[in-house]
N, C-alpha and C. Protein backbone atom coordinates (compact mmCIF):
# COMPACT_ATOMS: atom_id res chain seq x y z
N UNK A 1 9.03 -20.83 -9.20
CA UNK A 1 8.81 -19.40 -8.92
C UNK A 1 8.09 -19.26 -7.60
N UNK A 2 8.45 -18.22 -6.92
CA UNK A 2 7.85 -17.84 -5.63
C UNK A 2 6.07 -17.51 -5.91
N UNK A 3 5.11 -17.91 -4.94
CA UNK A 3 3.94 -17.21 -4.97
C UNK A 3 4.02 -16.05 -5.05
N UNK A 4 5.12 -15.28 -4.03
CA UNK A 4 4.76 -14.09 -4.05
C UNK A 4 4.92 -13.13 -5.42
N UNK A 5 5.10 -13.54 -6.21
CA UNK A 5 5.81 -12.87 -7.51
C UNK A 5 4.62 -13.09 -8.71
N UNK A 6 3.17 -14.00 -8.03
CA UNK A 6 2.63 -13.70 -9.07
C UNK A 6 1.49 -12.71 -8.41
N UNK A 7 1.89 -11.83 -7.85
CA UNK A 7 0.97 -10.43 -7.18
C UNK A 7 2.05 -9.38 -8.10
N UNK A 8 1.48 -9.00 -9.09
CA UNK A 8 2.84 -8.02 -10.18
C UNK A 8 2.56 -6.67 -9.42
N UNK A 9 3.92 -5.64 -9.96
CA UNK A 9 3.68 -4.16 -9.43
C UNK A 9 3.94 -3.48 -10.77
N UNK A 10 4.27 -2.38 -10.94
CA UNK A 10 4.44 -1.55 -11.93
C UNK A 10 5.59 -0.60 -11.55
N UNK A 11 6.13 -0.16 -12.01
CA UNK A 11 7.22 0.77 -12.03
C UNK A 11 7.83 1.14 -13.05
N UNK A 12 8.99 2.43 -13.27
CA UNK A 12 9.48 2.76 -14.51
C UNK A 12 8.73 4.80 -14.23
N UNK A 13 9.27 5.22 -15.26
CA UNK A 13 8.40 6.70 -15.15
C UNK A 13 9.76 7.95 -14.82
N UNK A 14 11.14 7.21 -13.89
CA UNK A 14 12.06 7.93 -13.02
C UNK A 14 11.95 9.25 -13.71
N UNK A 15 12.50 8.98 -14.85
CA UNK A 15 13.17 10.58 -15.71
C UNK A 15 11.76 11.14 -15.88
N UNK A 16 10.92 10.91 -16.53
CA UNK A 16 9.58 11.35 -16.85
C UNK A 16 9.46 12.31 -14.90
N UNK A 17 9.22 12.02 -14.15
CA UNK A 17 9.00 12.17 -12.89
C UNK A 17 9.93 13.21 -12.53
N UNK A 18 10.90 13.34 -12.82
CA UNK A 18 12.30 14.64 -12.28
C UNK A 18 11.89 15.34 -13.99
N UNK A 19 11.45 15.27 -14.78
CA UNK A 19 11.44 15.93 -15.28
C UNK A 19 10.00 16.95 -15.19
N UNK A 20 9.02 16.45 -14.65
CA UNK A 20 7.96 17.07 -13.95
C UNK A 20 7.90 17.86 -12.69
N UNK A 21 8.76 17.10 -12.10
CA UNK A 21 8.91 17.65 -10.34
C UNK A 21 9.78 19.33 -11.27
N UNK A 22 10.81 19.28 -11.95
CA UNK A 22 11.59 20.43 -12.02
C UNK A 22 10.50 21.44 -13.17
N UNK A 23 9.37 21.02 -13.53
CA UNK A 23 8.92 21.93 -14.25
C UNK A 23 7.66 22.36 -13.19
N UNK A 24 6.92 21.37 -12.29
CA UNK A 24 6.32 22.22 -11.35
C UNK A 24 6.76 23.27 -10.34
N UNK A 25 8.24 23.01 -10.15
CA UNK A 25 8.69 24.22 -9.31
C UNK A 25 9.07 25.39 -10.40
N UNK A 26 8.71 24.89 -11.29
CA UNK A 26 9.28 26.26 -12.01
C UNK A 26 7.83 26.60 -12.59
N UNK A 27 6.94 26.78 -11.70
CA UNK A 27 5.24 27.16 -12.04
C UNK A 27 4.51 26.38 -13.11
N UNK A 28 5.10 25.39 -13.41
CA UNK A 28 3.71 24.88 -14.37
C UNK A 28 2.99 23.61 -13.92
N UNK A 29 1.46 24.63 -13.46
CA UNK A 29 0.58 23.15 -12.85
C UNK A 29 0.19 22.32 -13.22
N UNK A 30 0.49 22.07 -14.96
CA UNK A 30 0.06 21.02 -15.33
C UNK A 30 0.96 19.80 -14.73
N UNK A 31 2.47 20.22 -14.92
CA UNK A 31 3.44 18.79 -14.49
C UNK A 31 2.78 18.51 -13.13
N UNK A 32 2.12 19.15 -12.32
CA UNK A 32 1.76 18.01 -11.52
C UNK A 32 0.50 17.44 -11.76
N UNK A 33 -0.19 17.38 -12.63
CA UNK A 33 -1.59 16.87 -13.48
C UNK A 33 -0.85 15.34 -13.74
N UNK A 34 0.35 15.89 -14.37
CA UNK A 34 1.18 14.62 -15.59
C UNK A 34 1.51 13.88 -14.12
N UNK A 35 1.89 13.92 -13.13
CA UNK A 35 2.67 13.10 -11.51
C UNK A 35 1.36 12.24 -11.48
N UNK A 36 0.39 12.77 -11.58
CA UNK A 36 -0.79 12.54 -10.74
C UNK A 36 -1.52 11.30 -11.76
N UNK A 37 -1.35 11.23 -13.44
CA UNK A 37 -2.11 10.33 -13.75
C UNK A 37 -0.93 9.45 -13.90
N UNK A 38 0.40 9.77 -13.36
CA UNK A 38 1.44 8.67 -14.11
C UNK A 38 1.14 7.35 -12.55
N UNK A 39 0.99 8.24 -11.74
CA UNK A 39 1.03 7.16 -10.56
C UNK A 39 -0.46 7.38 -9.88
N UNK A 40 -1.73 7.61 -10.28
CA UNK A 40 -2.47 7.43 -8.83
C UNK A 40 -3.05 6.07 -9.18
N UNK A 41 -2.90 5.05 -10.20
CA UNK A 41 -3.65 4.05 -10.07
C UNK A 41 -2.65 3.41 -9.05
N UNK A 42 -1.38 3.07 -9.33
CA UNK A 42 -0.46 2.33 -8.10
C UNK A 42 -0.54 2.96 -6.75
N UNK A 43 -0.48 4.29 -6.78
CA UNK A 43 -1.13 4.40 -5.23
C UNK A 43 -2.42 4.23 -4.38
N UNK A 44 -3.17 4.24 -5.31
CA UNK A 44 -4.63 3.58 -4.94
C UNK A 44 -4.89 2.13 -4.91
N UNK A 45 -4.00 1.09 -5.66
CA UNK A 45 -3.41 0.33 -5.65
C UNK A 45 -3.06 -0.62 -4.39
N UNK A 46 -2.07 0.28 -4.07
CA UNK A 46 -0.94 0.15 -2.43
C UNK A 46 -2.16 0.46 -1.61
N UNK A 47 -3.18 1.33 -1.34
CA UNK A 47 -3.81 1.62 -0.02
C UNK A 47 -4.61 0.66 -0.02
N UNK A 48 -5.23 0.24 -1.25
CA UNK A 48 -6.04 -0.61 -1.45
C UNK A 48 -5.80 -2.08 -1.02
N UNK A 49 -4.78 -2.20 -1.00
CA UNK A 49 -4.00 -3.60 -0.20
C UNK A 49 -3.69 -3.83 1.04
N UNK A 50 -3.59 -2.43 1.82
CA UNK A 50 -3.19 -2.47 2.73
C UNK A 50 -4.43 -2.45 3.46
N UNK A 51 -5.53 -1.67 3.07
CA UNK A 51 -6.58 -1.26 3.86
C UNK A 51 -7.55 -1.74 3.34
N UNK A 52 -8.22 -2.40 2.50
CA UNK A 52 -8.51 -3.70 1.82
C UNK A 52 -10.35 -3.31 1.81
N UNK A 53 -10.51 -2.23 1.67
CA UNK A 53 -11.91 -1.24 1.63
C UNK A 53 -11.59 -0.29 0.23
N UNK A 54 -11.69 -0.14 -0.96
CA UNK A 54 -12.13 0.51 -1.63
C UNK A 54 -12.22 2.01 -1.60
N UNK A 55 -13.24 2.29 -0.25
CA UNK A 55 -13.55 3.77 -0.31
C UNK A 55 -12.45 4.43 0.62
N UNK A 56 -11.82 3.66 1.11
CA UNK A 56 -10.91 4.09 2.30
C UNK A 56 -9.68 4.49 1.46
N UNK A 57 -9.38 3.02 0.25
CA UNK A 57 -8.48 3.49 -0.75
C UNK A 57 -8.43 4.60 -1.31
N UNK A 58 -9.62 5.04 -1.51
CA UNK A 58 -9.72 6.27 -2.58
C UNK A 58 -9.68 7.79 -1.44
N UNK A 59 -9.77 7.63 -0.55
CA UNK A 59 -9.94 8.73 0.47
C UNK A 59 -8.57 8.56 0.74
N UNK A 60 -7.59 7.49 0.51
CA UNK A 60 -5.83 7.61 1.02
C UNK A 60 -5.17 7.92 -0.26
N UNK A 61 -5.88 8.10 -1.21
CA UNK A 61 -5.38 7.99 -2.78
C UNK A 61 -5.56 9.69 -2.79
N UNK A 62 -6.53 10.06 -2.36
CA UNK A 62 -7.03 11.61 -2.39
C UNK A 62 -5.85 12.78 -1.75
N UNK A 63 -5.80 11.89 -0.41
CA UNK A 63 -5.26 12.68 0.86
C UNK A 63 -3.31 12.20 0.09
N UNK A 64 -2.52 11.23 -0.27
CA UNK A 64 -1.92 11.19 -0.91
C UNK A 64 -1.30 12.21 -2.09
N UNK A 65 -2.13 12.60 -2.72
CA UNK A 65 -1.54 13.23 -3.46
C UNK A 65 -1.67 14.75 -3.35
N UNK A 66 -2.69 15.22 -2.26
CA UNK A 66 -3.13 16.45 -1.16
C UNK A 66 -2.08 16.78 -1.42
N UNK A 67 -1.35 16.20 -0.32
CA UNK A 67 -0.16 16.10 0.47
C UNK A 67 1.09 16.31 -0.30
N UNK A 68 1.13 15.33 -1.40
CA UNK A 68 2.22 15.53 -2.27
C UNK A 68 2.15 16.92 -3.07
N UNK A 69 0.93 17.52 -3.54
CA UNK A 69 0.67 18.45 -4.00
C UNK A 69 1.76 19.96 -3.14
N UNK A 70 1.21 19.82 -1.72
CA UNK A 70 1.46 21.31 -0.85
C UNK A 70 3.11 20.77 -0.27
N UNK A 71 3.70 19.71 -0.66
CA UNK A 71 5.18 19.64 -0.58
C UNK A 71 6.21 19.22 -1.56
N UNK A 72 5.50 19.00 -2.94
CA UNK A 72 6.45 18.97 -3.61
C UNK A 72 7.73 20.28 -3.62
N UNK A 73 7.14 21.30 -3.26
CA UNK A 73 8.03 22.41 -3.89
C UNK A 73 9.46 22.22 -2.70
N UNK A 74 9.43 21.33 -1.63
CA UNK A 74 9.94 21.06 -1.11
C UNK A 74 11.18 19.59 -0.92
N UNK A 75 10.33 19.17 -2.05
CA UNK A 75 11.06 17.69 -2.59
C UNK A 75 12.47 18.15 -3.06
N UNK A 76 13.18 17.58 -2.39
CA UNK A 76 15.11 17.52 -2.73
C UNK A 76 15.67 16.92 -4.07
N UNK A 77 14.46 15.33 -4.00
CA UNK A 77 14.99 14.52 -5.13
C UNK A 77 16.29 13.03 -4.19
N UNK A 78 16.16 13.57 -3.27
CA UNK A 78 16.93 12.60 -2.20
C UNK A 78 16.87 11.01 -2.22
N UNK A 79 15.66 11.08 -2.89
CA UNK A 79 14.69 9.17 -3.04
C UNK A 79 13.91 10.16 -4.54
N UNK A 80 13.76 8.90 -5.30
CA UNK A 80 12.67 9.02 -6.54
C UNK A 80 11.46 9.79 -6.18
N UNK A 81 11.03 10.10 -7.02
CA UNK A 81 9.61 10.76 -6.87
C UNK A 81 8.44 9.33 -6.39
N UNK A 82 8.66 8.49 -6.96
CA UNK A 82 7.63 7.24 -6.63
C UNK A 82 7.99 6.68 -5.11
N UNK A 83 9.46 6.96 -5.03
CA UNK A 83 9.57 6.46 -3.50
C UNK A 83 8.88 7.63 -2.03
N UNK A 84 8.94 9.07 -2.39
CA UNK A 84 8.81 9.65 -1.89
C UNK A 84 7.16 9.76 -1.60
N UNK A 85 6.48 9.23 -3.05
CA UNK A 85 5.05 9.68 -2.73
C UNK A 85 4.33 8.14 -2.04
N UNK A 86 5.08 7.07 -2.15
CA UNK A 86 4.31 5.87 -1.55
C UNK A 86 5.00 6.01 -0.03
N UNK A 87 5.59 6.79 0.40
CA UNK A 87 5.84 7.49 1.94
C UNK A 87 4.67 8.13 2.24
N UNK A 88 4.52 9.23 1.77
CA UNK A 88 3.29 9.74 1.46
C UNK A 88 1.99 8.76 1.79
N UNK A 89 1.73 7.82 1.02
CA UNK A 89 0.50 7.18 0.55
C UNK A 89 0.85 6.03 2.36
N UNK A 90 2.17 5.83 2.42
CA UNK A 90 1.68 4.32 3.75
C UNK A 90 1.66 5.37 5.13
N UNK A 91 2.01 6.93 4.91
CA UNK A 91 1.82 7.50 6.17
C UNK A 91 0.18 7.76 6.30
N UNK A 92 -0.39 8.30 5.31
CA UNK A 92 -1.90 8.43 4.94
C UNK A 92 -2.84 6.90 5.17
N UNK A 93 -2.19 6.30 4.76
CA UNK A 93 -3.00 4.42 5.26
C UNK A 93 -2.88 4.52 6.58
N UNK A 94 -1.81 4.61 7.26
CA UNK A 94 -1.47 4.22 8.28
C UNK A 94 -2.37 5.00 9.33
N UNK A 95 -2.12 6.12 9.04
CA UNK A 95 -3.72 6.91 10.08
C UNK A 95 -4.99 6.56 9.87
N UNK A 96 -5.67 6.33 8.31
CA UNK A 96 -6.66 6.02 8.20
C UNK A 96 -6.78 4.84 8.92
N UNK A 97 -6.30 3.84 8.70
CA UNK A 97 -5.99 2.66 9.59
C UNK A 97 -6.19 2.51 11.47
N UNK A 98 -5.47 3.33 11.83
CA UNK A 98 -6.00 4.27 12.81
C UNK A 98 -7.24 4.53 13.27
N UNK A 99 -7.51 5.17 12.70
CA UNK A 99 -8.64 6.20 12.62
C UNK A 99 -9.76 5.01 12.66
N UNK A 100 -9.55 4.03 12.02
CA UNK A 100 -10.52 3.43 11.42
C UNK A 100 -10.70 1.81 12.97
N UNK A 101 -9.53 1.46 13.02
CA UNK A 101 -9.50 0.73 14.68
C UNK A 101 -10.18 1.34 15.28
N UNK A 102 -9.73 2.87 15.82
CA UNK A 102 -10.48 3.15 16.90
C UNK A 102 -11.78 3.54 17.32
N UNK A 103 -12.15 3.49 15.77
CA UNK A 103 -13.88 3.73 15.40
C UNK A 103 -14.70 2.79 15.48
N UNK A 104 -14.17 1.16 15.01
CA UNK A 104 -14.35 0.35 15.61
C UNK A 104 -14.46 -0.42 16.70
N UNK A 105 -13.13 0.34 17.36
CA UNK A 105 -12.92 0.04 18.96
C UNK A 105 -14.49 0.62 20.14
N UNK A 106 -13.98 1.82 19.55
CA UNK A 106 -15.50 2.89 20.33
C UNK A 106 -16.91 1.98 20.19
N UNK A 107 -17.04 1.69 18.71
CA UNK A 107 -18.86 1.30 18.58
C UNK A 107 -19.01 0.13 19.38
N UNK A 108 -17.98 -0.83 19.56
CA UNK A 108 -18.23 -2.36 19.72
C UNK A 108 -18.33 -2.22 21.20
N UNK A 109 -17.80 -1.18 21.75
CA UNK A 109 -17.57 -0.74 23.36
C UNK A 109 -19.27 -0.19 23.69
N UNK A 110 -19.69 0.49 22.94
CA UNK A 110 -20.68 1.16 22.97
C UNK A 110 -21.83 0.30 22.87
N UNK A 111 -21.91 -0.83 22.11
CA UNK A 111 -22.73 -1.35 21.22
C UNK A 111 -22.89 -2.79 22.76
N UNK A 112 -21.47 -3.04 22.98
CA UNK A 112 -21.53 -4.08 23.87
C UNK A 112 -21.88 -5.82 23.34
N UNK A 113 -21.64 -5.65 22.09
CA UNK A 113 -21.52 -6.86 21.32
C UNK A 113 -20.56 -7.35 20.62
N UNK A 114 -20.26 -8.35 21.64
CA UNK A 114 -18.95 -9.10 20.91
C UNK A 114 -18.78 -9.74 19.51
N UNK A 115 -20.26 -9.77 19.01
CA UNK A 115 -20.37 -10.79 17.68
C UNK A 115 -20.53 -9.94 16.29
N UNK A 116 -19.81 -8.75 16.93
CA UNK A 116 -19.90 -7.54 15.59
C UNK A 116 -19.17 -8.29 14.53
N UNK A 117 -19.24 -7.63 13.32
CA UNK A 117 -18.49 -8.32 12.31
C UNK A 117 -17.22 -7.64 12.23
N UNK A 118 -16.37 -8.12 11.41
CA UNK A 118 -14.90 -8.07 11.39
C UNK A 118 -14.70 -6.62 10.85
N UNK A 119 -13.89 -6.10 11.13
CA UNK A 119 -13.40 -5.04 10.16
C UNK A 119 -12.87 -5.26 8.53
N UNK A 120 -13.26 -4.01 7.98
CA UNK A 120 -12.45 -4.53 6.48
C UNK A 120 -11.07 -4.47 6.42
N UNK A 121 -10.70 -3.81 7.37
CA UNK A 121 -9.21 -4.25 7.49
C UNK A 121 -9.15 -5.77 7.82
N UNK A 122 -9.73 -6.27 8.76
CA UNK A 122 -9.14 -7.74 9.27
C UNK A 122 -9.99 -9.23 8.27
N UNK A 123 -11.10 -8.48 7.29
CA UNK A 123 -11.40 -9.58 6.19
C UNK A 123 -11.11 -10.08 5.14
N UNK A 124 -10.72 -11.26 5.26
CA UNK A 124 -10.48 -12.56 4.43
C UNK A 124 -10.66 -12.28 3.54
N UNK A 125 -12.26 -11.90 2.85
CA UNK A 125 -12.80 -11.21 1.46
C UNK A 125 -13.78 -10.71 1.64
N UNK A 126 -13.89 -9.63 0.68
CA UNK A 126 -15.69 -8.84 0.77
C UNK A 126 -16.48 -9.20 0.18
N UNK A 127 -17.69 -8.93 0.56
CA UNK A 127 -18.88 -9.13 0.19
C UNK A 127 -19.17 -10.14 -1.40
N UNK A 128 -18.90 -8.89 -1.88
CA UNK A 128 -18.44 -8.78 -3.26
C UNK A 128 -17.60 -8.08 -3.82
N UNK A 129 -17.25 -9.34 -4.78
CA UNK A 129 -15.14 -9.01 -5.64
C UNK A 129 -15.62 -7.19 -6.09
N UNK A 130 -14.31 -6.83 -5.42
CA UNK A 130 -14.23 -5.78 -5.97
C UNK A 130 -13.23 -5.47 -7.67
N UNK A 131 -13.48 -4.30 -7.82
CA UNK A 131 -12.74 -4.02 -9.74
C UNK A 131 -11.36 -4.84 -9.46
N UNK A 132 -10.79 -3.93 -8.45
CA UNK A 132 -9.44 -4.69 -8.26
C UNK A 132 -9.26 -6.31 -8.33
N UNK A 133 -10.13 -7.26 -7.05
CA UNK A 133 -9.75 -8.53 -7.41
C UNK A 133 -10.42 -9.28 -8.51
N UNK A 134 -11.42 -8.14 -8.79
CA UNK A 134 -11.52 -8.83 -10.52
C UNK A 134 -10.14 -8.96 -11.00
N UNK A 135 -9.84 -7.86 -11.48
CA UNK A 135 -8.68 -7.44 -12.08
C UNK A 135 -7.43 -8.40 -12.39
N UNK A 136 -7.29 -8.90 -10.32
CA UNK A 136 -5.88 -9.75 -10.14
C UNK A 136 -6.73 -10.87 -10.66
N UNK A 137 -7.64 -11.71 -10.30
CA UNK A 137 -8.02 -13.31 -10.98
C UNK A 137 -7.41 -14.25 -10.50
N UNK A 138 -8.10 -15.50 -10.54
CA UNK A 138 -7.20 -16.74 -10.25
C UNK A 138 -7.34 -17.20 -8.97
N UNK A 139 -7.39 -17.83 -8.46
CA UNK A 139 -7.51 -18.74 -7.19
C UNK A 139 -6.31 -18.30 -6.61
N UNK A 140 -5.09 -18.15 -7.05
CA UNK A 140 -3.77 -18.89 -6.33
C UNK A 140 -3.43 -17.04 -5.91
N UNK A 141 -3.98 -15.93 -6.50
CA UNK A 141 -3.92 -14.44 -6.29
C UNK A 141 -4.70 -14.25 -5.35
N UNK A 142 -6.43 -14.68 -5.01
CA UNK A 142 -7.32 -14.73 -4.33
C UNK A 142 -6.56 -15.15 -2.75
N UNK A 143 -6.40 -16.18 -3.01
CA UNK A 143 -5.13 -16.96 -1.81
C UNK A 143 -4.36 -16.36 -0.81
N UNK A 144 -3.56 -15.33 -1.83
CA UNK A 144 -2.63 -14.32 -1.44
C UNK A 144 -2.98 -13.60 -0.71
N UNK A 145 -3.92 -12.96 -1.00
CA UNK A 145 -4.52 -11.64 -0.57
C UNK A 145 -5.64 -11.93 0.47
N UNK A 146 -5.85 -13.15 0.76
CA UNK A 146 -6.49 -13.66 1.81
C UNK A 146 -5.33 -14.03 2.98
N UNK A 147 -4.34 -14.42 2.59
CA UNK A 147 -3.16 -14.89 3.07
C UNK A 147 -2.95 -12.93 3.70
N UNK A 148 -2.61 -12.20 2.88
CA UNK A 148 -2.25 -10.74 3.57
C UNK A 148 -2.65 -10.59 4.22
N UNK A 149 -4.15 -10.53 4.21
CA UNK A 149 -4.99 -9.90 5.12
C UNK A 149 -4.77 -10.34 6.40
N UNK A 150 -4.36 -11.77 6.66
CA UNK A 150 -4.14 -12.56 8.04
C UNK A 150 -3.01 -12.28 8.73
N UNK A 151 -2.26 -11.37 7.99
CA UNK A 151 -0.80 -11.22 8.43
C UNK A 151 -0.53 -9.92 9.27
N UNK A 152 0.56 -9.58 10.26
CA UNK A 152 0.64 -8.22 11.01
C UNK A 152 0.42 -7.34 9.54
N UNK A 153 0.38 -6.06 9.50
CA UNK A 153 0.34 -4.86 9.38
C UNK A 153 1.79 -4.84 9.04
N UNK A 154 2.40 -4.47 9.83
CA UNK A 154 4.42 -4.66 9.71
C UNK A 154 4.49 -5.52 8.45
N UNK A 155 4.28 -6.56 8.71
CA UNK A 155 4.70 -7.92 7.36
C UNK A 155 4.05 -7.22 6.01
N UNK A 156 2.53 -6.79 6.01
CA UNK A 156 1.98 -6.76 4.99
C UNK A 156 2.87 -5.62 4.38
N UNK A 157 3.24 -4.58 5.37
CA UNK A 157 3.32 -3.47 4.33
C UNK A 157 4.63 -3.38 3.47
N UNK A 158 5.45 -4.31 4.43
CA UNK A 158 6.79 -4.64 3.57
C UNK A 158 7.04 -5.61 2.50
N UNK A 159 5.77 -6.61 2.25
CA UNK A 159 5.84 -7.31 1.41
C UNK A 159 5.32 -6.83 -0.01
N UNK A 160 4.10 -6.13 0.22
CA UNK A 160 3.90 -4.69 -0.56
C UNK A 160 4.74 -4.65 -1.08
N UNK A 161 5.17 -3.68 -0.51
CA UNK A 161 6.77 -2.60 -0.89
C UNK A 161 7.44 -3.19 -1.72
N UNK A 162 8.01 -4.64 -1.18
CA UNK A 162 9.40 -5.54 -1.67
C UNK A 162 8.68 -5.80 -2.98
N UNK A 163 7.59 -6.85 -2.58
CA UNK A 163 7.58 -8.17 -3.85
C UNK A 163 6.32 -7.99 -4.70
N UNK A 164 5.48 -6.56 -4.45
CA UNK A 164 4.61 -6.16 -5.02
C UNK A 164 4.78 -4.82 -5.95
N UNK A 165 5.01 -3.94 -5.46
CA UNK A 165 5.91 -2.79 -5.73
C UNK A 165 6.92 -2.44 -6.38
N UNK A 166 8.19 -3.52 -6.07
CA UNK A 166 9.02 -3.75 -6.85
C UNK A 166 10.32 -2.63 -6.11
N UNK A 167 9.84 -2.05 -5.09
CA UNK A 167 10.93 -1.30 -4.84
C UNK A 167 11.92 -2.00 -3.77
N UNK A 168 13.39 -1.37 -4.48
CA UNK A 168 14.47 -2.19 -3.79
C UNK A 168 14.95 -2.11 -2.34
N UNK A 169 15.87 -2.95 -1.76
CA UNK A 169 15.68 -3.06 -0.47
C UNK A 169 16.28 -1.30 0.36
N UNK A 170 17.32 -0.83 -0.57
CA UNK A 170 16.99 0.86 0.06
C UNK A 170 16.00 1.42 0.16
N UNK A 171 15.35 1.37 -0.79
CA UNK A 171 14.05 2.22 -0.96
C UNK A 171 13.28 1.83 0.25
N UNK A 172 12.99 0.22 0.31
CA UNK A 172 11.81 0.03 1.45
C UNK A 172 12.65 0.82 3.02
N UNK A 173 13.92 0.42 2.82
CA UNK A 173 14.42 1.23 4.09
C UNK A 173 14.42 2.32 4.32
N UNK A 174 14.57 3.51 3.14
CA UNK A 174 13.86 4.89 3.23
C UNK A 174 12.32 4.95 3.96
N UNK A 175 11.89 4.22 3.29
CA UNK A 175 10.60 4.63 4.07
C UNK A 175 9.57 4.22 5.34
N UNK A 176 10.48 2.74 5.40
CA UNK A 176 9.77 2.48 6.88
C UNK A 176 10.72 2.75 8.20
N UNK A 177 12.47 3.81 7.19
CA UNK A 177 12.95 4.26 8.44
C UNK A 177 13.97 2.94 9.46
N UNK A 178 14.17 2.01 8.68
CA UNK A 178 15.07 0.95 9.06
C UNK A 178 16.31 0.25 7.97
N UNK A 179 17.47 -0.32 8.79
CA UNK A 179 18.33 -0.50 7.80
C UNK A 179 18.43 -1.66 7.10
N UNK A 180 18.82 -1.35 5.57
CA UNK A 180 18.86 -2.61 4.52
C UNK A 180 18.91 -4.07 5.21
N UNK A 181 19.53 -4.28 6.19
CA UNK A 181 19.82 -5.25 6.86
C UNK A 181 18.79 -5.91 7.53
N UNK A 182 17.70 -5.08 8.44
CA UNK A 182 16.38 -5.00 8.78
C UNK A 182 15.30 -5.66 8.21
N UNK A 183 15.49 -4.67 7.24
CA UNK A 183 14.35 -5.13 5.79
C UNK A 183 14.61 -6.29 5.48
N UNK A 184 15.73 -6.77 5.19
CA UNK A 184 15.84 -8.64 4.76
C UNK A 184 15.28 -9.14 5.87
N UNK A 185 15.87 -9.15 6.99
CA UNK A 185 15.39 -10.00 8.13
C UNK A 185 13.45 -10.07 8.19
N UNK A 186 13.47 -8.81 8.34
CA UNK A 186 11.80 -8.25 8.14
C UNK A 186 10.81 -9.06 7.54
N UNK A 187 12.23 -8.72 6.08
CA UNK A 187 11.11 -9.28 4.94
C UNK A 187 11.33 -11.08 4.88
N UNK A 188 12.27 -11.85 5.39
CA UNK A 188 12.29 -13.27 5.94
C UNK A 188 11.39 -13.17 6.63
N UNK A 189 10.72 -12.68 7.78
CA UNK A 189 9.78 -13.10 8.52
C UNK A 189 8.50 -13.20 8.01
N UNK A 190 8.27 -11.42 6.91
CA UNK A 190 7.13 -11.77 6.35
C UNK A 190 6.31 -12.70 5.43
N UNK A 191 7.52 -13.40 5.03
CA UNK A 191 7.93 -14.39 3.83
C UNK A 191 7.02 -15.51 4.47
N UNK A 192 7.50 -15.86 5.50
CA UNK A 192 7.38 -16.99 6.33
C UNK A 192 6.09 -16.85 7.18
N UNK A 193 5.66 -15.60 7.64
CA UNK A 193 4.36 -15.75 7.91
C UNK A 193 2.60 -15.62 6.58
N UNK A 194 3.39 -15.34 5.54
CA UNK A 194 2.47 -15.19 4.55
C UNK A 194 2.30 -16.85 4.43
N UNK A 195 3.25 -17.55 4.02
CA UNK A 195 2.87 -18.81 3.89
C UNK A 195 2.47 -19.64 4.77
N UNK A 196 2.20 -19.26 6.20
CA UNK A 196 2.34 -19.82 7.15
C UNK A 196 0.36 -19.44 7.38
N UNK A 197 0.31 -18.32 6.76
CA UNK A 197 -1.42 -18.20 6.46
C UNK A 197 -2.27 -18.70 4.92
N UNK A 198 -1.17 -18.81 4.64
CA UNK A 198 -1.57 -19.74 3.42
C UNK A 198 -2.23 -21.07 3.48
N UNK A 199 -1.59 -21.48 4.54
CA UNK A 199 -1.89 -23.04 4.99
C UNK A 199 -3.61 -23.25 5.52
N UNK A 200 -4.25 -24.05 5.17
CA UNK A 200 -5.89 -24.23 4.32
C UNK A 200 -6.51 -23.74 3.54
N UNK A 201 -5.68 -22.47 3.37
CA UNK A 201 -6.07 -21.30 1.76
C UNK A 201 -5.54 -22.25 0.57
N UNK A 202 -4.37 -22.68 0.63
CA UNK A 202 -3.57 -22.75 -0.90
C UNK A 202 -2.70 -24.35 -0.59
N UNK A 203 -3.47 -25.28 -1.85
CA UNK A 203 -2.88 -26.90 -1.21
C UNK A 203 -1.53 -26.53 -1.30
């Protein structure tokens, strides 16, 4: 079995999900109460991997479902409801992400010290295990996610997507906007650089 396959995702919900989306446009705010507890642990989840800070997760987990909130009534149904809102959730990372470089960029400019510490985007591990890598366990998961962290941004978020997530190779192409064809190649590279940071992490 591949490493990457013992980082599990969750999925399932489709009909449950179109059957909510069509009762919030037809005024009832609870169905989007029911959207919101069926998926915000996996989207807090996803930010949480990508952006590898906790509070940042929960501030992309927030702004996530903001967002999904003031456009569902606008949702076609074109892609799943889960594909549409983890669009949502990697456009929201992706600024915080942002946001969060160039805040870094500024102080260290300001500060004039090169021996600042790393960003939580660019660390190996924190301080202390958070709920989540309680959660995952195990040395050979620990590995992984030390292994992510070392990897582009591009790689991580498609390996996410693919081999964490569980969503198929259309789907990842819906949302990072490139074709099925892409995404394999993509996701060969990311394949190959995850293990390629693996190497003194994982004998």
């Amino acid at each position: 079995m591949d490493v990457l396959e013992s980082l599990p995702g969750t999925g399932g919900g489709a009909e449950a999900d179109e059957r909510d989306v069509a009762r919030f446009k037809a005024g009832e705010e609870a169905a989007f109460e029911r959207l919101v507890r069926r998926h915000e642990r996996e989207v807090y989840r996803l930010a949480l991997r990508l952006l590898r800070n906790p509070d940042d997760a929960l501030e992309v987990a927030q702004e996530t479902f903001l967002r999904a909130y003031r456009g569902l009534s606008s949702f076609r149904g074109e892609a799943a409801f889960r594909t549409w809102l983890y669009g949502i959730a990697l456009n929201a990372a992706r600024t915080r992400q942002a946001s969060l470089s160039k805040s870094l960029s500024r102080a260290q400019r300001l500060e004039g010290d090169e021996d600042d510490p790393p960003s939580p985007l660019l660390s190996v591990s924190d301080p202390a295990p958070s709920p989540e890598n309680r959660a995952l366990g195990g040395e050979l998961k620990e590995a992984l996610l030390a292994a992510l962290s070392r990897i582009s941004p591009e790689h991580r978020e498609i390996l996410l997507l693919r081999e964490v997530e569980g969503l198929d190779y259309g789907e990842v192409g819906v949302l990072l906007g490139i074709p099925e064809g892409t995404v394999k190649s993509r996701l060969a590279r990311a394949r190959r650089a995850v293990r390629e940071a693996l190497e003194g992490i994982w004998p």
